[in-house]
PDB file of N, CA and C in Angstrom:
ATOM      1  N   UNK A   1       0.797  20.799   7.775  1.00  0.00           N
ATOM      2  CA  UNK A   1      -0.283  19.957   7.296  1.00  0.00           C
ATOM      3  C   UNK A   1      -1.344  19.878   8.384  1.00  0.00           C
ATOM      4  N   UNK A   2      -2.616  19.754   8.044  1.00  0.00           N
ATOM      5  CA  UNK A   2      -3.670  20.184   9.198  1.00  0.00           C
ATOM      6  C   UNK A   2      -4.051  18.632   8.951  1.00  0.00           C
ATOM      7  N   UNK A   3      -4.843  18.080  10.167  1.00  0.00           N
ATOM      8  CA  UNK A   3      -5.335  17.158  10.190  1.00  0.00           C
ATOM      9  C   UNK A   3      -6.487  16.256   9.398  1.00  0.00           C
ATOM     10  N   UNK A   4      -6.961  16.559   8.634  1.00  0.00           N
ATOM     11  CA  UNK A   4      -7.882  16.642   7.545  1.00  0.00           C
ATOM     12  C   UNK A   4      -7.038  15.876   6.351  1.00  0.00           C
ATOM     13  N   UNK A   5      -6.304  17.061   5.736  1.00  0.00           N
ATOM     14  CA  UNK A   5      -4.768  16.712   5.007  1.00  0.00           C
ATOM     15  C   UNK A   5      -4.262  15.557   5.465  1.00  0.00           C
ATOM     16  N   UNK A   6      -3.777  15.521   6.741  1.00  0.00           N
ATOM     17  CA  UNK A   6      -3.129  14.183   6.805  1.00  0.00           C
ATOM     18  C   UNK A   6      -4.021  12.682   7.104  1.00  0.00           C
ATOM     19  N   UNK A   7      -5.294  13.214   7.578  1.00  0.00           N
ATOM     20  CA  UNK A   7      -6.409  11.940   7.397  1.00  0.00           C
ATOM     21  C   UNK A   7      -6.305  11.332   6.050  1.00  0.00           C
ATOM     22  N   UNK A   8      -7.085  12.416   5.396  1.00  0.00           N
ATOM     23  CA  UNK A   8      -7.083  12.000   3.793  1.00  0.00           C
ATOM     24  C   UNK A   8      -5.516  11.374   2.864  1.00  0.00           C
ATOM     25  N   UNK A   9      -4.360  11.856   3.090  1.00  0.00           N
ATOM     26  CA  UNK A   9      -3.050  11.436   2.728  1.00  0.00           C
ATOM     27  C   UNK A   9      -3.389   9.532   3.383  1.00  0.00           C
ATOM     28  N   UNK A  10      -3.293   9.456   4.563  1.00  0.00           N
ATOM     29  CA  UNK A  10      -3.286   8.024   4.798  1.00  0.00           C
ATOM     30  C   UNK A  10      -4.419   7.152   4.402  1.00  0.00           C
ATOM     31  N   UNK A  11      -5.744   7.571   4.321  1.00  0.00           N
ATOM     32  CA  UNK A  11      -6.716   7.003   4.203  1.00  0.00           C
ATOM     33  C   UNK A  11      -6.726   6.465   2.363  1.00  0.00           C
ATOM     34  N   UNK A  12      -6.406   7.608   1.571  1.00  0.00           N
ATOM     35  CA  UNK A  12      -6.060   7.107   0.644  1.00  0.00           C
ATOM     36  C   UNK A  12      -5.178   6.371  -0.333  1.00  0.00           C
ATOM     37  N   UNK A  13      -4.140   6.295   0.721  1.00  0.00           N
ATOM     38  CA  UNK A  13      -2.951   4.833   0.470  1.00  0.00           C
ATOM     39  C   UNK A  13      -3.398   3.866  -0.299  1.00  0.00           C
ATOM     40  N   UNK A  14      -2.893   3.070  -1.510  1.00  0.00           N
ATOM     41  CA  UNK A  14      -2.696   2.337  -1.965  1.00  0.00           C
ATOM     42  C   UNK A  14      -1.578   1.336  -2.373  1.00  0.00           C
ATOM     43  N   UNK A  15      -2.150  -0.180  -2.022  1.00  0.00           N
ATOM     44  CA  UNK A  15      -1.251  -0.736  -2.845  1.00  0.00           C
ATOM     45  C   UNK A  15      -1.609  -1.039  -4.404  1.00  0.00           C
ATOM     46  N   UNK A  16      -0.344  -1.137  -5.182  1.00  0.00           N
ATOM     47  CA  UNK A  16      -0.628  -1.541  -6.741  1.00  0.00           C
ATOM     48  C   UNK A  16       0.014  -3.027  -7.037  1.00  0.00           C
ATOM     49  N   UNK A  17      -0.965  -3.729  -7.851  1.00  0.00           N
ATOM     50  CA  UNK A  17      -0.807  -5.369  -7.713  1.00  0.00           C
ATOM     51  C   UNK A  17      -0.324  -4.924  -9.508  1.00  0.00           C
ATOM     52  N   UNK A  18      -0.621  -3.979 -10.119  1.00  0.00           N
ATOM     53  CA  UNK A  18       0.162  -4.293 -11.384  1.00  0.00           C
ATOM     54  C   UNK A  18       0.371  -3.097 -11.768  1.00  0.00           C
ATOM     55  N   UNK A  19       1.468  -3.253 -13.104  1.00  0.00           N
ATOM     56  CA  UNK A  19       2.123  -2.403 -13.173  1.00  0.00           C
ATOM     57  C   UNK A  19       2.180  -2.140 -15.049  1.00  0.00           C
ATOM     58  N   UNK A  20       2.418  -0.629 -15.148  1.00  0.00           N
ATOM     59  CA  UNK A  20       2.659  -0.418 -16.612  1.00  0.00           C
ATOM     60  C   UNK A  20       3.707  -0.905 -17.111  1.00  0.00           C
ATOM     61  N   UNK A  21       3.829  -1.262 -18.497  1.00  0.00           N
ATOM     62  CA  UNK A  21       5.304  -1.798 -19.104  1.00  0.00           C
ATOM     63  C   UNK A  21       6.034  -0.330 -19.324  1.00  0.00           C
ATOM     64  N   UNK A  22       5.330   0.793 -19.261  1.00  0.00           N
ATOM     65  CA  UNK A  22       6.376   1.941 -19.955  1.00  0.00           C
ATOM     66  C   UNK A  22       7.425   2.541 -19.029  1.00  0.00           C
ATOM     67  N   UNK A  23       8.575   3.035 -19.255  1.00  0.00           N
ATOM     68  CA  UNK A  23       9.409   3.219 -18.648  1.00  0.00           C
ATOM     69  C   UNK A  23       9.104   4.589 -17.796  1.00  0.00           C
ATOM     70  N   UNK A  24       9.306   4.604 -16.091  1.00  0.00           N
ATOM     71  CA  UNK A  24       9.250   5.527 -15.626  1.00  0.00           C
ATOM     72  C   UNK A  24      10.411   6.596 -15.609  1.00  0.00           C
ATOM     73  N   UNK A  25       9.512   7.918 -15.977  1.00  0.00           N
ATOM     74  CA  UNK A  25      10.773   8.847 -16.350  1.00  0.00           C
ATOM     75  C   UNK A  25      11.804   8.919 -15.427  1.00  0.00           C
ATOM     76  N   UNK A  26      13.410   9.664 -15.685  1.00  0.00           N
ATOM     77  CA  UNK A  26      14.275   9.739 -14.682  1.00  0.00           C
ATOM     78  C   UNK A  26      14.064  11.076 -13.640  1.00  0.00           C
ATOM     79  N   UNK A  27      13.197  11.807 -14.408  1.00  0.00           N
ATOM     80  CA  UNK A  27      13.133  13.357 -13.532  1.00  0.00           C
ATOM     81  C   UNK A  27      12.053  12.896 -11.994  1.00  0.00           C
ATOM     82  N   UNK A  28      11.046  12.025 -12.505  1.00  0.00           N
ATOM     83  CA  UNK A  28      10.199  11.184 -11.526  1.00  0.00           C
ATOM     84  C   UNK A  28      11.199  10.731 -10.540  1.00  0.00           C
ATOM     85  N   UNK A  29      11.600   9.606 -11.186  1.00  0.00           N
ATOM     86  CA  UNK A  29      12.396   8.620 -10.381  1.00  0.00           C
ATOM     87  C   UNK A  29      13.443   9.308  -9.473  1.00  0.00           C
ATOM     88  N   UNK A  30      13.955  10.211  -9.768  1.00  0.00           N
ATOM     89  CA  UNK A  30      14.950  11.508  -9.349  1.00  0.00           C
ATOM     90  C   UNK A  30      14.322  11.956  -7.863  1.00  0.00           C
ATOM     91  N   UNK A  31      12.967  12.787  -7.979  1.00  0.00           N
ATOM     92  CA  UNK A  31      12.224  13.450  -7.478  1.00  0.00           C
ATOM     93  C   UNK A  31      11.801  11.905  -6.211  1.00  0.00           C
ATOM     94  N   UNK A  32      11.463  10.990  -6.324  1.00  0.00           N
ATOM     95  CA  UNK A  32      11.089   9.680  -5.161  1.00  0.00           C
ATOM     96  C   UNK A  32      12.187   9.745  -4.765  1.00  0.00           C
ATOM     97  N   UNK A  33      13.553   9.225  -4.898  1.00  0.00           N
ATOM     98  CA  UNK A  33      14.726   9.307  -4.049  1.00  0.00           C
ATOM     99  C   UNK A  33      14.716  10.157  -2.829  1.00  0.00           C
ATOM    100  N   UNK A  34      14.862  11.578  -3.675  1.00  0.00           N
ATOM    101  CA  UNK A  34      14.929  12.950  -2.993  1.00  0.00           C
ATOM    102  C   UNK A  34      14.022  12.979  -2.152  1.00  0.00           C
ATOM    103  N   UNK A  35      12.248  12.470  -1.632  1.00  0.00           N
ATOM    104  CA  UNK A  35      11.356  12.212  -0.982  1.00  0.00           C
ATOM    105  C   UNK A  35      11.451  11.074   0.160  1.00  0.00           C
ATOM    106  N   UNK A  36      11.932  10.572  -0.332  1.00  0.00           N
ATOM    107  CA  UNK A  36      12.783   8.835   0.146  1.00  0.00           C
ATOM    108  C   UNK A  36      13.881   9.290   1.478  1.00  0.00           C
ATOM    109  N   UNK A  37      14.338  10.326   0.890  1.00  0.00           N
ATOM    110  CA  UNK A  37      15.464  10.952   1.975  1.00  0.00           C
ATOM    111  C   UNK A  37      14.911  11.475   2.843  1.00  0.00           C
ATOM    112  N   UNK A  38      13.378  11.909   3.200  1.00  0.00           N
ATOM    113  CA  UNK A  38      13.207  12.510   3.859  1.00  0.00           C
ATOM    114  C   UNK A  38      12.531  12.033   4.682  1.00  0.00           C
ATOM    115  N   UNK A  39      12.380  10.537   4.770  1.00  0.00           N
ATOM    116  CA  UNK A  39      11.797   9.707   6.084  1.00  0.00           C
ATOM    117  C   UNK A  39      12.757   9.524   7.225  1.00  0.00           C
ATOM    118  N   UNK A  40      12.164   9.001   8.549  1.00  0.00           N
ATOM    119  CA  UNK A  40      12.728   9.140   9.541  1.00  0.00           C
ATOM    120  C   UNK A  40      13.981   8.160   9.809  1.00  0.00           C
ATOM    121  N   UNK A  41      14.757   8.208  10.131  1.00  0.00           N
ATOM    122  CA  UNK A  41      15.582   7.225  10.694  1.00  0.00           C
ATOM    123  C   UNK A  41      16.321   7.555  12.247  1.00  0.00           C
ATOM    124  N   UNK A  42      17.250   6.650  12.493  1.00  0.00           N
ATOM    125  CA  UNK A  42      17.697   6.870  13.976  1.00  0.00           C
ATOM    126  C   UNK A  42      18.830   7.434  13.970  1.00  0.00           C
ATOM    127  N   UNK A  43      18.807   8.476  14.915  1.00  0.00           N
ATOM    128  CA  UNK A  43      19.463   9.295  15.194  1.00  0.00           C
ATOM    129  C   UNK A  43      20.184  10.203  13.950  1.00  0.00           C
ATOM    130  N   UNK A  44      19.253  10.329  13.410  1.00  0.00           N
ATOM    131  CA  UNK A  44      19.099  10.909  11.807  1.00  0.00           C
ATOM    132  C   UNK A  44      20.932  10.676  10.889  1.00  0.00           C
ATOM    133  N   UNK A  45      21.163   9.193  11.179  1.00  0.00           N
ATOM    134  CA  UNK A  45      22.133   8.572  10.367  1.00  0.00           C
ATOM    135  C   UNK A  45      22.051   8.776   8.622  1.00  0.00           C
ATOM    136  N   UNK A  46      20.805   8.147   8.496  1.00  0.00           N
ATOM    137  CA  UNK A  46      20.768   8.765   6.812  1.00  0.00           C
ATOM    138  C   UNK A  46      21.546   7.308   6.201  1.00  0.00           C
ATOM    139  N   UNK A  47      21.703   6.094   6.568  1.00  0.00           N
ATOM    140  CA  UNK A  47      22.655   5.342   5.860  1.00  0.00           C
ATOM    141  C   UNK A  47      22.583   4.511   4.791  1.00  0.00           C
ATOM    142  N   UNK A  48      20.947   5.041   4.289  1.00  0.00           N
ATOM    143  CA  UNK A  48      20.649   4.021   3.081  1.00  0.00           C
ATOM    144  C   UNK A  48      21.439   4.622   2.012  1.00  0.00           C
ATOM    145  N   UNK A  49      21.151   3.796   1.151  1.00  0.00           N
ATOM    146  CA  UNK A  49      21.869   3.911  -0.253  1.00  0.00           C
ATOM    147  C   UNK A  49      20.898   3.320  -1.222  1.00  0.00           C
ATOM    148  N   UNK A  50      20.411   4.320  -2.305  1.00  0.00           N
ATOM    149  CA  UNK A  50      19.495   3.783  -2.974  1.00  0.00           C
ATOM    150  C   UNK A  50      19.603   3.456  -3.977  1.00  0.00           C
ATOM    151  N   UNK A  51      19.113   2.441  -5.354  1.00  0.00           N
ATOM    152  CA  UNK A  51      19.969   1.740  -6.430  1.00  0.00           C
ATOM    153  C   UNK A  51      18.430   1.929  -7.341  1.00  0.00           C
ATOM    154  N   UNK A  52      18.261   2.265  -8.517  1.00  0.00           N
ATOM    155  CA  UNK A  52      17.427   2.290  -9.127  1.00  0.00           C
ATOM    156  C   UNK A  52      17.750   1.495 -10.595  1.00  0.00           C
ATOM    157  N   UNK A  53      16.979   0.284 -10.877  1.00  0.00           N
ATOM    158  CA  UNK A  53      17.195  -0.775 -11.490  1.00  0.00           C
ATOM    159  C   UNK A  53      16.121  -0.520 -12.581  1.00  0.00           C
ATOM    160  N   UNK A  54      16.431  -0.153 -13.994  1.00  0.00           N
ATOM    161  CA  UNK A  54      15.260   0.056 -14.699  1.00  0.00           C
ATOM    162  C   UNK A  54      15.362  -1.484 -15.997  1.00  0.00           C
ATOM    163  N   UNK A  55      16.742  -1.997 -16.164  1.00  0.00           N
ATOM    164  CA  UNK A  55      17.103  -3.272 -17.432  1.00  0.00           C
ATOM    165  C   UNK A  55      16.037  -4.505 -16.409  1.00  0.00           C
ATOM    166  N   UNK A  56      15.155  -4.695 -17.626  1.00  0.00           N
ATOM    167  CA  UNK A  56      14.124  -6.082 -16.929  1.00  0.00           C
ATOM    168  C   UNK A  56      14.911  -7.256 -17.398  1.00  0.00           C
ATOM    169  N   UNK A  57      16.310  -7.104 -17.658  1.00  0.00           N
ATOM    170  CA  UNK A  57      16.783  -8.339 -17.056  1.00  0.00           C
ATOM    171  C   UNK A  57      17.469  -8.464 -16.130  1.00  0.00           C
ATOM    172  N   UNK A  58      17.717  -7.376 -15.518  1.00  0.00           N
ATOM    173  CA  UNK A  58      17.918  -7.431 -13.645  1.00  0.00           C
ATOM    174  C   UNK A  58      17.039  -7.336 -12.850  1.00  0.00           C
ATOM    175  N   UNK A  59      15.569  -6.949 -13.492  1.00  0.00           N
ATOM    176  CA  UNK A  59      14.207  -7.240 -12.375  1.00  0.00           C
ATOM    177  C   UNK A  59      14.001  -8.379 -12.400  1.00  0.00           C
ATOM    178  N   UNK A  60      14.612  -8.876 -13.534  1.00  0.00           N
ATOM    179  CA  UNK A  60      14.088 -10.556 -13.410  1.00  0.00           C
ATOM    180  C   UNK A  60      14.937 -11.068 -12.487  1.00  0.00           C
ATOM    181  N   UNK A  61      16.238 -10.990 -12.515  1.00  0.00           N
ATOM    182  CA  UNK A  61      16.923 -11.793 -11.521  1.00  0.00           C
ATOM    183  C   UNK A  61      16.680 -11.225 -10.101  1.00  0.00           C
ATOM    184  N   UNK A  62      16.528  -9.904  -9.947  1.00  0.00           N
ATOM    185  CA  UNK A  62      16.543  -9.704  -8.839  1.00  0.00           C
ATOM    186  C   UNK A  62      14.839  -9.830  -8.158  1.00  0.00           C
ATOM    187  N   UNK A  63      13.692 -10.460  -9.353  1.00  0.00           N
ATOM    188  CA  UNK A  63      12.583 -10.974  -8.706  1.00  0.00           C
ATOM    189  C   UNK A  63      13.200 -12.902  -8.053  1.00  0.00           C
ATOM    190  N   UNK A  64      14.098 -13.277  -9.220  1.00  0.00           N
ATOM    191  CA  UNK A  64      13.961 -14.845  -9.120  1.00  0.00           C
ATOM    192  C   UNK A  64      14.677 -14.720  -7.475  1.00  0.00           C
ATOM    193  N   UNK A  65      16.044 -13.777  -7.016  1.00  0.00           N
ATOM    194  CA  UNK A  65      16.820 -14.385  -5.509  1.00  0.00           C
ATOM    195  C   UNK A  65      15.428 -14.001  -4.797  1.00  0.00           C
ATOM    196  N   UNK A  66      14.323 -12.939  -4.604  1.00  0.00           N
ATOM    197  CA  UNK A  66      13.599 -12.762  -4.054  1.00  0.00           C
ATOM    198  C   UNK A  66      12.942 -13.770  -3.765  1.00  0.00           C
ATOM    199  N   UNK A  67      12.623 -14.882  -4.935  1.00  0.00           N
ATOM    200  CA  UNK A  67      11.591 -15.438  -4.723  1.00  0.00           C
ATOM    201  C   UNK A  67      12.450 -16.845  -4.131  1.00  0.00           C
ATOM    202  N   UNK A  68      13.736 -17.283  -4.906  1.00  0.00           N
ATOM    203  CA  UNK A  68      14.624 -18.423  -3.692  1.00  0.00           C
ATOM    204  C   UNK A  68      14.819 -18.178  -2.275  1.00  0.00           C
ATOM    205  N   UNK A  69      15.023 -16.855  -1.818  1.00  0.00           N
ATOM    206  CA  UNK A  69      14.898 -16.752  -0.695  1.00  0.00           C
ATOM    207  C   UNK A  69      13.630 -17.127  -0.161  1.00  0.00           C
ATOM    208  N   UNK A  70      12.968 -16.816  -0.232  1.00  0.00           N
ATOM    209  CA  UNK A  70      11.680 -16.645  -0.179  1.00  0.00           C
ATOM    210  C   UNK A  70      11.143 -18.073   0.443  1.00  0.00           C
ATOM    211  N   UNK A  71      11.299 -19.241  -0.685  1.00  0.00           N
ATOM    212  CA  UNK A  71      10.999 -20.289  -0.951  1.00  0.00           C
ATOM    213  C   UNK A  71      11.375 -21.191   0.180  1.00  0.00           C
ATOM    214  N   UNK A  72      13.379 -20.403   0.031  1.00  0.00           N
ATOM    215  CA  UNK A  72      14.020 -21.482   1.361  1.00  0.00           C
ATOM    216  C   UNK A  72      13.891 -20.876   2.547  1.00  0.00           C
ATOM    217  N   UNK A  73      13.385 -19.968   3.519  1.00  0.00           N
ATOM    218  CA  UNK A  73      12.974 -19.884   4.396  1.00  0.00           C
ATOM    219  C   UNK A  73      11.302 -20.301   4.813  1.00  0.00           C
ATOM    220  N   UNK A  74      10.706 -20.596   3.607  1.00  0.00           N
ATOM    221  CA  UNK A  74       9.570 -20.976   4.133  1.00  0.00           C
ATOM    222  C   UNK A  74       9.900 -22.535   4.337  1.00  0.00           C
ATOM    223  N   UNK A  75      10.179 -22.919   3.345  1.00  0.00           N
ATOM    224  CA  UNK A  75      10.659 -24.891   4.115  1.00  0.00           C
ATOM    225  C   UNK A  75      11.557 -24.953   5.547  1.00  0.00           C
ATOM    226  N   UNK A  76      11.636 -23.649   6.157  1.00  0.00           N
ATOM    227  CA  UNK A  76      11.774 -23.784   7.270  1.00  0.00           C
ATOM    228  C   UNK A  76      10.865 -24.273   8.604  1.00  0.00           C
ATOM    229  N   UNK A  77      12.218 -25.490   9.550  1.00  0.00           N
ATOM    230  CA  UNK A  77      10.632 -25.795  10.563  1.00  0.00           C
ATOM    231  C   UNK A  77       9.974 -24.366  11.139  1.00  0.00           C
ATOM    232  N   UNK A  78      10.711 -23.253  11.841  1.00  0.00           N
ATOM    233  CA  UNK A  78      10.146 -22.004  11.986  1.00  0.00           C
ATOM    234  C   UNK A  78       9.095 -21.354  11.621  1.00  0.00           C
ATOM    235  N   UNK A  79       9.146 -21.531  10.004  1.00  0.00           N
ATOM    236  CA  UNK A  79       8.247 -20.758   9.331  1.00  0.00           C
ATOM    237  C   UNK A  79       6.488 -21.452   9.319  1.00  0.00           C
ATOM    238  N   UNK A  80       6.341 -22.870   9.908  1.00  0.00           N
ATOM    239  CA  UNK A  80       5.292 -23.397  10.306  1.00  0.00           C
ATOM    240  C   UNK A  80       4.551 -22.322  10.712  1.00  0.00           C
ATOM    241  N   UNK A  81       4.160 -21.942  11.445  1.00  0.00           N
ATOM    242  CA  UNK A  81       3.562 -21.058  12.405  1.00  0.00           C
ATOM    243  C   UNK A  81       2.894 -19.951  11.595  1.00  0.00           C
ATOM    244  N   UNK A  82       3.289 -19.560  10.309  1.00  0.00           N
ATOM    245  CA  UNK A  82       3.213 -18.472   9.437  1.00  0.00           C
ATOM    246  C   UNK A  82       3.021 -19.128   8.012  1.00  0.00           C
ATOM    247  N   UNK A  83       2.424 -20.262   8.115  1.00  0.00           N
ATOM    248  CA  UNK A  83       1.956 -21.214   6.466  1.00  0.00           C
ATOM    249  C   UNK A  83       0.946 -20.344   6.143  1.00  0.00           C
ATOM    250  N   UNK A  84      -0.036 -19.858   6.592  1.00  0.00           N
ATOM    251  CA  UNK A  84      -0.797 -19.288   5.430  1.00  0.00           C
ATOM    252  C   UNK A  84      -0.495 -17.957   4.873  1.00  0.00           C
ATOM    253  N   UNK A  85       0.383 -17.219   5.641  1.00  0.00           N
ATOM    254  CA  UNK A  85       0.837 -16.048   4.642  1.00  0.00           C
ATOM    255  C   UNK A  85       1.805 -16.554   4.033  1.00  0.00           C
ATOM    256  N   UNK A  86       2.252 -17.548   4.108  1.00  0.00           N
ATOM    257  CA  UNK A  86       3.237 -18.154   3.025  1.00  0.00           C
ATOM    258  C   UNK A  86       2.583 -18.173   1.776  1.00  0.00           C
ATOM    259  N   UNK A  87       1.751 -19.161   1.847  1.00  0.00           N
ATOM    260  CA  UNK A  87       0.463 -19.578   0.718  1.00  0.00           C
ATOM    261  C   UNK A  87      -0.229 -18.616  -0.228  1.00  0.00           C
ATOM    262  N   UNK A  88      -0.037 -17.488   1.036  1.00  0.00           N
ATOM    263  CA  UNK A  88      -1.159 -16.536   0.052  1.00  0.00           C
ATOM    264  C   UNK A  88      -0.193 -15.727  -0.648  1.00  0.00           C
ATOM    265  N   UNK A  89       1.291 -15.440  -0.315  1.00  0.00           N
ATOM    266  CA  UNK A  89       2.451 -14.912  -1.190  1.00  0.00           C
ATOM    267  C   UNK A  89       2.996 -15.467  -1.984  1.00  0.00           C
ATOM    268  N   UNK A  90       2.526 -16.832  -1.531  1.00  0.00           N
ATOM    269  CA  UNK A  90       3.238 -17.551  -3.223  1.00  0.00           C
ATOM    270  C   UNK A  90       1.910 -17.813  -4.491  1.00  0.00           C
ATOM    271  N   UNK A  91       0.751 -17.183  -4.130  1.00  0.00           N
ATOM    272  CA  UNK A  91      -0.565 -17.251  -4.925  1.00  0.00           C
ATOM    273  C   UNK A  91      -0.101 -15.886  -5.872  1.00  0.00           C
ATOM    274  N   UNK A  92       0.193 -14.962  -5.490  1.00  0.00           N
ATOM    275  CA  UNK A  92       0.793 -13.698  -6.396  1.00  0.00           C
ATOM    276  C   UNK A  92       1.951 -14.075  -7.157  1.00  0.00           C
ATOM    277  N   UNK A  93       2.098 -13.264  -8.125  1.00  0.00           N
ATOM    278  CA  UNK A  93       3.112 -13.606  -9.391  1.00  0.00           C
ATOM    279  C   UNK A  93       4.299 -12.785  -8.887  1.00  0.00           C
ATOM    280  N   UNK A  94       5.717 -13.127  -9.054  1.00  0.00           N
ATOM    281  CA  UNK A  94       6.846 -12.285  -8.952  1.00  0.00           C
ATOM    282  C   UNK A  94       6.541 -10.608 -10.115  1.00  0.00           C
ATOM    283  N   UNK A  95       7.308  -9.598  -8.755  1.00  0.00           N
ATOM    284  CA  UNK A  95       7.099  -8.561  -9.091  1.00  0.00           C
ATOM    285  C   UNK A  95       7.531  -7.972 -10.482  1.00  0.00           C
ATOM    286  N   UNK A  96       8.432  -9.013 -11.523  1.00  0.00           N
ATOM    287  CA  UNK A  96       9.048  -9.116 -12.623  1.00  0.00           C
ATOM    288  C   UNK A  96       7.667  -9.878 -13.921  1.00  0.00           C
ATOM    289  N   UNK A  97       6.710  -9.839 -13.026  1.00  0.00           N
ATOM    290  CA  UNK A  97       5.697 -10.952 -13.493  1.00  0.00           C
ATOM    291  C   UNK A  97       4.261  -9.987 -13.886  1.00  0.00           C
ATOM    292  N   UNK A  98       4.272  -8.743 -13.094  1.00  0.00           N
ATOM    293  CA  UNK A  98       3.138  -8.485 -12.913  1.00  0.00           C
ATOM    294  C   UNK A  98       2.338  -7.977 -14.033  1.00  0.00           C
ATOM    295  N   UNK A  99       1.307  -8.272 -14.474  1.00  0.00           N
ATOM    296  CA  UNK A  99       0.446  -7.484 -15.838  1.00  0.00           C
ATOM    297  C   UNK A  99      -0.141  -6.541 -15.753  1.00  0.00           C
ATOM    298  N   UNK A 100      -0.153  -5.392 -16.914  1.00  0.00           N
ATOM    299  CA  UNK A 100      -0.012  -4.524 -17.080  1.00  0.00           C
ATOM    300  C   UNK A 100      -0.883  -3.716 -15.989  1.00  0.00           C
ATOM    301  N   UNK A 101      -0.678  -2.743 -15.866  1.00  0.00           N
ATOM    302  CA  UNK A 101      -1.522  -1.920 -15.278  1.00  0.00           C
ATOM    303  C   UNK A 101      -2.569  -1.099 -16.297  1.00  0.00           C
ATOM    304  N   UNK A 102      -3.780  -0.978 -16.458  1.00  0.00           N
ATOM    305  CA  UNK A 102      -5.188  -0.564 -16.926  1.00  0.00           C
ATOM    306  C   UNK A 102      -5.176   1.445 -15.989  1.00  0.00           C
TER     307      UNK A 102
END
């Protein structure tokens, strides 16, 4: 990859605040794993394990512990120090929440 290539690769990064309701295919979803494997880790262990959750009634639960966790570490005295990115993460909707993508 020449430098140009990899300018443009980072420069055009995005995040996505919403999302389509249609189901992403498995040959896709297949193909990110397999890409997924190929980031760096230490001492090239390799020890993730990856779980692909497509029933939205396990995105829901697994948005709601996100968001209890979430909740009870911010009523932490600790988490003082870090109130306004608290604020501004609890202004966004759980990722089980998000509308549609356009």
């Amino acid at each position: 990859m020449d430098i140009q290539d990899l300018e443009k690769l980072i420069k055009g990064r995005r995040s996505i605040r919403q999302w389509k309701r249609q189901e992403v295919p498995d040959e896709l979803l297949k193909k990110a794993v397999e890409l997924a494997t190929w980031a760096p880790n230490g001492g090239n262990y390799q020890g993730w394990r990856f779980i692909i959750v497509k029933q939205k009634e396990m995105i829901e639960k697994l948005a709601n512990a996100v968001q209890s966790v979430t909740d009870k570490i911010a009523s932490w005295p600790e988490a003082m120090s870090w109130q306004e990115d608290v604020k501004r993460y609890r202004r966004m909707p759980p990722f089980s929440e998000m509308p549609q993508r356009v």
